[in-house]
C-alpha atoms as a PDB file:
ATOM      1  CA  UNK A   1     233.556 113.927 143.242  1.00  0.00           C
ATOM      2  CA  UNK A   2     233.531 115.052 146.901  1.00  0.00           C
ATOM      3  CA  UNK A   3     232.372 118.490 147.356  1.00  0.00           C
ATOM      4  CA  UNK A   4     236.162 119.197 148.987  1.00  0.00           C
ATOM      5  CA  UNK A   5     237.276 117.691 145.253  1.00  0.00           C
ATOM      6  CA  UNK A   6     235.564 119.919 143.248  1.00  0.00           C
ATOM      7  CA  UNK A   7     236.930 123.051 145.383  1.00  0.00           C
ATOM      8  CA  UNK A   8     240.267 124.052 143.220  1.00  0.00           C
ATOM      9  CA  UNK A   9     239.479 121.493 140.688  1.00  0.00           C
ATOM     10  CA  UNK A  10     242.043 121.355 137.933  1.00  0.00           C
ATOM     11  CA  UNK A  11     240.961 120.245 134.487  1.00  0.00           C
ATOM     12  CA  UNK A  12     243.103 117.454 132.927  1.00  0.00           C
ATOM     13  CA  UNK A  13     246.402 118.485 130.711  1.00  0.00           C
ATOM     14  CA  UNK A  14     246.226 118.493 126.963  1.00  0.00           C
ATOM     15  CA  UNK A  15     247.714 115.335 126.295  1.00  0.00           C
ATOM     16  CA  UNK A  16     249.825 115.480 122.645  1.00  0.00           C
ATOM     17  CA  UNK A  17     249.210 111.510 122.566  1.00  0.00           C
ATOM     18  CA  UNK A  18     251.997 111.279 119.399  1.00  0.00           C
ATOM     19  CA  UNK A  19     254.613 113.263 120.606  1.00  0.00           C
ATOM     20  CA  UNK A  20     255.931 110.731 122.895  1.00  0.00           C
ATOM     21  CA  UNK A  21     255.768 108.430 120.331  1.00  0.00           C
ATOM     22  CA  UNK A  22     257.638 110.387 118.015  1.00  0.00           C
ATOM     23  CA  UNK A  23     260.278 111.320 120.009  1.00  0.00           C
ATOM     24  CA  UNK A  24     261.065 108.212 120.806  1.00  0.00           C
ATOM     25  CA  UNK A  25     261.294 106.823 117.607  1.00  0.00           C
ATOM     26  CA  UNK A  26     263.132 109.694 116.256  1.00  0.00           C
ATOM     27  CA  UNK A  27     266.059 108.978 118.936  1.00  0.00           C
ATOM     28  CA  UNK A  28     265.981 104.889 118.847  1.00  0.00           C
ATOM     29  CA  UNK A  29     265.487 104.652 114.809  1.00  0.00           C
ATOM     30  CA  UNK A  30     267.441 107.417 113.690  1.00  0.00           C
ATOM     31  CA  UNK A  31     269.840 109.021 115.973  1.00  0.00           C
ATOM     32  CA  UNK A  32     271.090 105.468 117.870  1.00  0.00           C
ATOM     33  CA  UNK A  33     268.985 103.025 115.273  1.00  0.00           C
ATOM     34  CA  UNK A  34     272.550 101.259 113.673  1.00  0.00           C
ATOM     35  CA  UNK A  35     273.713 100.572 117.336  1.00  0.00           C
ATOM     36  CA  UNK A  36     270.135  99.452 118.988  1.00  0.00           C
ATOM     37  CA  UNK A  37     268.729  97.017 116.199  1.00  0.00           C
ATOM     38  CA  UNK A  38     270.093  94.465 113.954  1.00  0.00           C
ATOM     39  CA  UNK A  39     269.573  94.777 109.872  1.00  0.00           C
ATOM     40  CA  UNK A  40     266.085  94.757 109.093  1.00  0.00           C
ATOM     41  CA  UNK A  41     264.326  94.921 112.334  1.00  0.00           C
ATOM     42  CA  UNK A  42     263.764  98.595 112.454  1.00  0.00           C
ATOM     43  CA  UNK A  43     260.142  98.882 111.359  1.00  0.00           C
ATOM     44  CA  UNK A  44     259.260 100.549 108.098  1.00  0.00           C
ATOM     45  CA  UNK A  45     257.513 104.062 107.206  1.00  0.00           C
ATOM     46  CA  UNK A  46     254.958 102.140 105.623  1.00  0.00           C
ATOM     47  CA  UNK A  47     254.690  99.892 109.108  1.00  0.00           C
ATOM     48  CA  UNK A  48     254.815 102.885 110.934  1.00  0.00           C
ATOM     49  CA  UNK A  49     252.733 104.459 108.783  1.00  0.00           C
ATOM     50  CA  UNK A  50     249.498 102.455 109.175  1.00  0.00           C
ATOM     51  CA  UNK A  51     250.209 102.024 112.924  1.00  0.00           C
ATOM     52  CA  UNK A  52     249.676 106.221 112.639  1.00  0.00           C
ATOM     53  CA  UNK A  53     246.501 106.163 110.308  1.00  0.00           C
ATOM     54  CA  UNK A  54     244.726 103.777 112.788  1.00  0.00           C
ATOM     55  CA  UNK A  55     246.058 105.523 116.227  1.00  0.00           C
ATOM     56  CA  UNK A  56     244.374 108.644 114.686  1.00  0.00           C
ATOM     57  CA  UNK A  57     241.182 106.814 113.658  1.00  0.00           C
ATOM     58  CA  UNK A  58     240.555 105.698 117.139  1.00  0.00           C
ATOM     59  CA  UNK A  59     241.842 108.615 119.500  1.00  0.00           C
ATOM     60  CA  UNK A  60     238.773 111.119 119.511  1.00  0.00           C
ATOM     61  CA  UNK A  61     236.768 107.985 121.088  1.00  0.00           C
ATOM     62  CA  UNK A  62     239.899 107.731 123.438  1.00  0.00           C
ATOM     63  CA  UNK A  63     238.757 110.378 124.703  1.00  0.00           C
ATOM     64  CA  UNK A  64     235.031 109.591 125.569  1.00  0.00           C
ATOM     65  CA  UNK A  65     236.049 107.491 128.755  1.00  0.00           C
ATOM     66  CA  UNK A  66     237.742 109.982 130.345  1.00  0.00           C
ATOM     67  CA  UNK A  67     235.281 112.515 129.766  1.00  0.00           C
ATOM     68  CA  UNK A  68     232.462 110.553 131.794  1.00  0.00           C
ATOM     69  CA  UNK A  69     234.872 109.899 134.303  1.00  0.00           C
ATOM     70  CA  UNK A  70     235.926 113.587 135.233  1.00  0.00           C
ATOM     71  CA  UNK A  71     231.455 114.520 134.688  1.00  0.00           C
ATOM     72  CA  UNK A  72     230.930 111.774 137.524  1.00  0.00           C
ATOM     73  CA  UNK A  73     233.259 112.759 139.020  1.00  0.00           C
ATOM     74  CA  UNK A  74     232.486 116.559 138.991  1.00  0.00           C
ATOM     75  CA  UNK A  75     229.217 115.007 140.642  1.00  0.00           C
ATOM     76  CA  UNK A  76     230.029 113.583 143.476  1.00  0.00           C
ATOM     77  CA  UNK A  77     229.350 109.559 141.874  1.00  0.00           C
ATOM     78  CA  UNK A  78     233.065 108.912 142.515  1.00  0.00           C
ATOM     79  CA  UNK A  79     235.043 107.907 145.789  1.00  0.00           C
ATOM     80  CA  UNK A  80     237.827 110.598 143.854  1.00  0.00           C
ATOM     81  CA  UNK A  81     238.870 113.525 145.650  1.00  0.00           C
ATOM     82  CA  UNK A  82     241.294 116.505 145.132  1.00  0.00           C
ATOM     83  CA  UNK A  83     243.726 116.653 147.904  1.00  0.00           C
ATOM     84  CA  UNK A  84     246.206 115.043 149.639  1.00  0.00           C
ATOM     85  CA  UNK A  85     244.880 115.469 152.985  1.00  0.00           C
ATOM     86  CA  UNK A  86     241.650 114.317 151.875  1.00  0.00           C
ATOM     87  CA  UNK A  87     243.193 111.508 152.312  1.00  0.00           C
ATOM     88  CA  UNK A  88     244.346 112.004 155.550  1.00  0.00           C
ATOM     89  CA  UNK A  89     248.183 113.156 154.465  1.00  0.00           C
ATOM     90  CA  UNK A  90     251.191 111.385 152.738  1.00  0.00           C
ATOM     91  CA  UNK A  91     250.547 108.227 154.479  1.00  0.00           C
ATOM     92  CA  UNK A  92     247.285 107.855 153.355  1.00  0.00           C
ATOM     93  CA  UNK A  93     247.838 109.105 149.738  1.00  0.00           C
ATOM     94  CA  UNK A  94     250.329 106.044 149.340  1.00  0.00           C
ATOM     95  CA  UNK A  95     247.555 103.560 150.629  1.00  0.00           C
ATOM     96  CA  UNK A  96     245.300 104.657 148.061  1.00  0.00           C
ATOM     97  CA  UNK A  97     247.490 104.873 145.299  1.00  0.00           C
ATOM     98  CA  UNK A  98     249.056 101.422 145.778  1.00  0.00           C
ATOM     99  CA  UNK A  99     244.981  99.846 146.544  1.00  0.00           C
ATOM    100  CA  UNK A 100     244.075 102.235 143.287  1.00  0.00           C
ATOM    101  CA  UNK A 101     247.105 100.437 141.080  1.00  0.00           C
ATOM    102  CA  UNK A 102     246.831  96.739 142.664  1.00  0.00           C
ATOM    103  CA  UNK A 103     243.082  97.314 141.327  1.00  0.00           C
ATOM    104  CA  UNK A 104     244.054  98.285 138.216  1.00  0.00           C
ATOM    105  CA  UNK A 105     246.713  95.894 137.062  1.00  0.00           C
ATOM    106  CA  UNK A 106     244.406  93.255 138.252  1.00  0.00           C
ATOM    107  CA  UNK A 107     241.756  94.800 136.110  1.00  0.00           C
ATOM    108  CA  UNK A 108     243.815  95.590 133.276  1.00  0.00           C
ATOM    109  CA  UNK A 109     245.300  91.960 132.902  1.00  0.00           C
ATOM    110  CA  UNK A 110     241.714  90.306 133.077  1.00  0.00           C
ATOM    111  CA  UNK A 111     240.699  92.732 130.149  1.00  0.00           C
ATOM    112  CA  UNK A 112     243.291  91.969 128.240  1.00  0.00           C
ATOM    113  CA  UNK A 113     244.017  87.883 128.880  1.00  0.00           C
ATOM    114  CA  UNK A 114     239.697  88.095 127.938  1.00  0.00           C
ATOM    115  CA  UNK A 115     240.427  89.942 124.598  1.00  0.00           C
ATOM    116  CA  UNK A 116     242.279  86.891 123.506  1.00  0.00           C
ATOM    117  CA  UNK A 117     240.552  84.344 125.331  1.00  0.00           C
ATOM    118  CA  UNK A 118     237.260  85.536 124.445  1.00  0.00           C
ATOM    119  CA  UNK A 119     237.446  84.852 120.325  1.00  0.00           C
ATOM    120  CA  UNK A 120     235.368  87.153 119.068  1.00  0.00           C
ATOM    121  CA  UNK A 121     236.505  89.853 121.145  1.00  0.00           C
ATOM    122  CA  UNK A 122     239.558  89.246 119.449  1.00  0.00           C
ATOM    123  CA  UNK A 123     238.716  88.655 115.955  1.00  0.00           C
ATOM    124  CA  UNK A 124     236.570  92.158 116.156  1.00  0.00           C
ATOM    125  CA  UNK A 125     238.613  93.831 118.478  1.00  0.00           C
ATOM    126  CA  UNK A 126     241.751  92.997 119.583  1.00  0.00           C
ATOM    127  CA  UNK A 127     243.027  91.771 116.130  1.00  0.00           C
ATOM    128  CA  UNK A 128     243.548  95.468 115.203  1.00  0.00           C
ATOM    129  CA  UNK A 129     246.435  95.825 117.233  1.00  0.00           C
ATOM    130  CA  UNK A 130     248.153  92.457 116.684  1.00  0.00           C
ATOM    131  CA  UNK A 131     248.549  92.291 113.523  1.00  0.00           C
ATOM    132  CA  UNK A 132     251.591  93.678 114.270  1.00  0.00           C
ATOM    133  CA  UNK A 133     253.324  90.572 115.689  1.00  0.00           C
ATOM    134  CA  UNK A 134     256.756  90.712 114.502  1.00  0.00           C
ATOM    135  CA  UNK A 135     259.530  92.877 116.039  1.00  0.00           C
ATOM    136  CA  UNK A 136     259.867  94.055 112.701  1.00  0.00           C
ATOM    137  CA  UNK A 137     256.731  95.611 112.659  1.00  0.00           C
ATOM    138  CA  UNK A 138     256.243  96.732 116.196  1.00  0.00           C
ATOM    139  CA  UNK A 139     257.150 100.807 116.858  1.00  0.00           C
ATOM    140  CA  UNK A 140     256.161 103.108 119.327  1.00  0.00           C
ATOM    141  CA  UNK A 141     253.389 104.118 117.863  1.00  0.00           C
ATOM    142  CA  UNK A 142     251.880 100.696 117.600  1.00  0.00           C
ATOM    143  CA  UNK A 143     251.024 101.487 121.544  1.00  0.00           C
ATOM    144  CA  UNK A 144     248.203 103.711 120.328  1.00  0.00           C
ATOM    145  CA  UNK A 145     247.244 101.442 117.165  1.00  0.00           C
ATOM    146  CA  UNK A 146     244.004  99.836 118.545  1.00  0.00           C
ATOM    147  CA  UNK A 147     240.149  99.472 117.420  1.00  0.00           C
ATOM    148  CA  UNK A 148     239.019 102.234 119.731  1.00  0.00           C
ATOM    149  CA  UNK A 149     236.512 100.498 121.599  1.00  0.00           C
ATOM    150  CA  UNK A 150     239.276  97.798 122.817  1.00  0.00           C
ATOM    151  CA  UNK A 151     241.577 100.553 124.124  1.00  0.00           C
ATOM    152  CA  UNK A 152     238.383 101.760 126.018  1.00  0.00           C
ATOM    153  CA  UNK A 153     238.091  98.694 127.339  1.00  0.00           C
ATOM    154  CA  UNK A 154     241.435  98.437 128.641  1.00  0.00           C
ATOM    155  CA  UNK A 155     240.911 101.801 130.128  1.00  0.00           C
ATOM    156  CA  UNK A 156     237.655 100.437 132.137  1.00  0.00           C
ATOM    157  CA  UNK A 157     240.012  99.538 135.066  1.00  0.00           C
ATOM    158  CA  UNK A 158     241.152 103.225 135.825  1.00  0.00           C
ATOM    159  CA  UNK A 159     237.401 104.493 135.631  1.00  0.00           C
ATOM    160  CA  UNK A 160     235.891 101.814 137.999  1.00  0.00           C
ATOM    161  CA  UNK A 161     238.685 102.145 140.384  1.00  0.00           C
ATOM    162  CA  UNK A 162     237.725 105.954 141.344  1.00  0.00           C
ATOM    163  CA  UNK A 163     234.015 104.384 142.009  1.00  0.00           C
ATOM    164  CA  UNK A 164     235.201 102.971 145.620  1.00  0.00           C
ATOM    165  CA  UNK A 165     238.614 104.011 145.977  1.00  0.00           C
ATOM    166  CA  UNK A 166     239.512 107.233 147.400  1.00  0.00           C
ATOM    167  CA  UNK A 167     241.939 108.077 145.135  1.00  0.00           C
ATOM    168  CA  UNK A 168     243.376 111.376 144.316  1.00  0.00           C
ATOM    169  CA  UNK A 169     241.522 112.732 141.191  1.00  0.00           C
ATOM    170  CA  UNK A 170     245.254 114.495 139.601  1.00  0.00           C
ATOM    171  CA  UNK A 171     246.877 111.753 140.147  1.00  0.00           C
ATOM    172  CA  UNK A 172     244.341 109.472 138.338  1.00  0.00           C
ATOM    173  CA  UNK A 173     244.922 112.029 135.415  1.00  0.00           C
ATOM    174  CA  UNK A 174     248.307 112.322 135.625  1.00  0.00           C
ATOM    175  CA  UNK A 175     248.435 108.101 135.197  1.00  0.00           C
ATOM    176  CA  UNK A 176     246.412 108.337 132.211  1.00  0.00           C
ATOM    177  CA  UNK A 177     249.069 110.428 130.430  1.00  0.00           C
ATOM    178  CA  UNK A 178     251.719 108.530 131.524  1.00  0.00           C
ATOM    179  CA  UNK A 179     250.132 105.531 130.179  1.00  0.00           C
ATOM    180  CA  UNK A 180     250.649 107.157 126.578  1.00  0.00           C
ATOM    181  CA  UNK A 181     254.221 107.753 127.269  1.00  0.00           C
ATOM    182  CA  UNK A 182     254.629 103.875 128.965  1.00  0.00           C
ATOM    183  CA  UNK A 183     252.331 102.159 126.026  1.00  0.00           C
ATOM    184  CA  UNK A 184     255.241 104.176 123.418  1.00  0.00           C
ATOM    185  CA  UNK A 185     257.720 102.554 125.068  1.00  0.00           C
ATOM    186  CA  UNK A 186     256.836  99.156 125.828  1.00  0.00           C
ATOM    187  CA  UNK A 187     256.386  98.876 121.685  1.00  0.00           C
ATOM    188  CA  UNK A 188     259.797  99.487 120.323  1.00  0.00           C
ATOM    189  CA  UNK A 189     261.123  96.035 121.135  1.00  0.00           C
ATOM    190  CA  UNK A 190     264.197  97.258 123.014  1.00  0.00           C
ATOM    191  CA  UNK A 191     264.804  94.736 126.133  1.00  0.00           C
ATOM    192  CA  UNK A 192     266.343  96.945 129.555  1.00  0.00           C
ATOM    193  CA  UNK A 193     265.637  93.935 131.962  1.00  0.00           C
ATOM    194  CA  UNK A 194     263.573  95.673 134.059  1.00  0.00           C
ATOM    195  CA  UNK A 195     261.805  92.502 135.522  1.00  0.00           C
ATOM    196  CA  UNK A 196     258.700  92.947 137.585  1.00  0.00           C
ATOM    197  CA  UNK A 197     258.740  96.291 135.039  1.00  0.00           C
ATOM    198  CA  UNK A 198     256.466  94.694 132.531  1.00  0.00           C
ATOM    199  CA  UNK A 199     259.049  96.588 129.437  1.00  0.00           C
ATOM    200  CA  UNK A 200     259.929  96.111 126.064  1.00  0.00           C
ATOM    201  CA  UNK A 201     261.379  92.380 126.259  1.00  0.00           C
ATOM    202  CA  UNK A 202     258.233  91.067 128.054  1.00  0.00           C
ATOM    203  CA  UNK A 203     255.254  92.833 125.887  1.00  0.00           C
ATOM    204  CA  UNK A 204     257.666  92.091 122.505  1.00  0.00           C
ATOM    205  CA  UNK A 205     257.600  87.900 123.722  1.00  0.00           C
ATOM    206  CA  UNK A 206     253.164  89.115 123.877  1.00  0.00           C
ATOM    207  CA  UNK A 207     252.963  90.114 120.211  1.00  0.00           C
ATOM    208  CA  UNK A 208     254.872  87.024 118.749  1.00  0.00           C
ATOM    209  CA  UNK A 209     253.189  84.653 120.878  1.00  0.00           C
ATOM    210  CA  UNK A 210     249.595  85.942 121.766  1.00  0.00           C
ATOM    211  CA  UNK A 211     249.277  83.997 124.906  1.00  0.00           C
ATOM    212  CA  UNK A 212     251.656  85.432 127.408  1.00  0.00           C
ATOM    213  CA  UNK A 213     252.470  88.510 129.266  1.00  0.00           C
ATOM    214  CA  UNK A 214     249.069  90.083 129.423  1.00  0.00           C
ATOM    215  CA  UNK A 215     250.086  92.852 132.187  1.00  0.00           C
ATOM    216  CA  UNK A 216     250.257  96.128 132.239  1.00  0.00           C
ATOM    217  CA  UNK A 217     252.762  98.095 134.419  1.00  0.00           C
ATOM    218  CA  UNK A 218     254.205  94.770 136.154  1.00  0.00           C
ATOM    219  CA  UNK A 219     254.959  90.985 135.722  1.00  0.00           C
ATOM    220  CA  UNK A 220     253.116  90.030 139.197  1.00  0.00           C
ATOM    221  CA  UNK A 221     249.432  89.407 137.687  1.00  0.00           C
ATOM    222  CA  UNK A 222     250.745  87.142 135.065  1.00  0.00           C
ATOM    223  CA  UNK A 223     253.156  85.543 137.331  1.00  0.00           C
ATOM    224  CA  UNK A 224     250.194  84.932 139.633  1.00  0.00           C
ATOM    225  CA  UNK A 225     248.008  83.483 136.733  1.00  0.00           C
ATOM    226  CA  UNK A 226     250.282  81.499 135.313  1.00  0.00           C
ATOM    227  CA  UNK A 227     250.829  83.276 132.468  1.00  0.00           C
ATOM    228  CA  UNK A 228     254.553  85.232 133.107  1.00  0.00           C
ATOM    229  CA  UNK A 229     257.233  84.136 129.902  1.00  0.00           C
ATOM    230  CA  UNK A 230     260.319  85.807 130.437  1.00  0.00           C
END
């Protein structure tokens, strides 16, 4: 990082990656479950269950990526910095966030479209997380149910983006936690029509059909790439 970025650095908040995902199944199964799902689509404990055991398997290495990111950071081998008027002020905060997150759904949607293109990526990798490709057995935690070394992957995006975009180092950290919180909810299968939001109804039509709807925050990359099934 810049040596005006490491001035007042702030380390990263402790991110409880399950409580989101709790929560929100607690409210959607079994405070509003009998109005939100038909008979038999709620996913059971023992679905749930396994999506926990292999969420906790892989989350220490979660954390390996960001880890090299904030050291390179902390040494100057990253366009990051640490405030807003490093960036020359609002206006220029906003230019590098949106280049930051036009770089990273572009990133994030050639990772993933390449763990199913690429075969073996998928059989090794990717397969982990869709085995769960029926509403029925798709929960919030499923969002965290992935061999580790593909969710690393998928992370790649957010790391090289700080190499030659400016981008405001707290902000980049703040993203990663939201991601937990967006990955919870775009697994529970509920549909808000939300379109270019890439939610629920869009990343629900991914699991049962494997070839479609490979983005990450928005529809645009997959509507771009052919790809978009709505």
């Amino acid at each position: 990082m810049r040596e005006s970025a490491r001035r007042g650095r702030r380390h990263p908040p402790s991110t409880p990656l399950f409580s989101p995902s709790a929560a929100w199944c607690y409210y959607i199964y079994y405070v509003f479950g009998a109005t939100l799902f038909k008979p038999g689509t709620i996913p059971s404990r023992a679905a749930v269950a396994n999506q926990i055991r292999v969420a906790s398997a892989a989350m220490p290495l979660y954390a390996v990526l960001p880890s090299l990111v904030e050291a390179a950071a902390e040494r100057g081998w990253t366009a990051a910095v640490s405030r807003v008027a490093d960036l020359g002020g609002g206006a220029g905060y906003f230019a590098s966030f949106a280049a930051y997150m036009a770089f990273v759904e572009f990133g994030v949607y050639w990772m993933h479209r390449g763990l199913h293109d690429f075969k073996p990526g998928y059989r090794l990798l990717h397969h982990t997380h869709h085995k769960y490709n029926k509403e029925h057995t798709l929960s919030p935690f499923a969002g965290l149910a992935f061999n580790a070394l593909d969710g690393i992957l998928q992370a790649i995006p957010y790391a090289v983006g700080l190499l030659f975009i400016p981008m405001h180092f707290f902000t980049h950290e703040l993203l990663l936690f939201l991601t937990a919180i967006w990955t919870a909810s775009i697994h529970d299968c509920l549909d808000a029509g939300m379109a270019p939001i890439m939610g629920a109804g869009f990343h629900t039509i991914h699991h049962t059909t494997y070839r479609h709807n490979y983005g990450h925050y928005f529809t645009y990359m997959d509507k771009a790439f052919g790809s978009l099934v709505t």
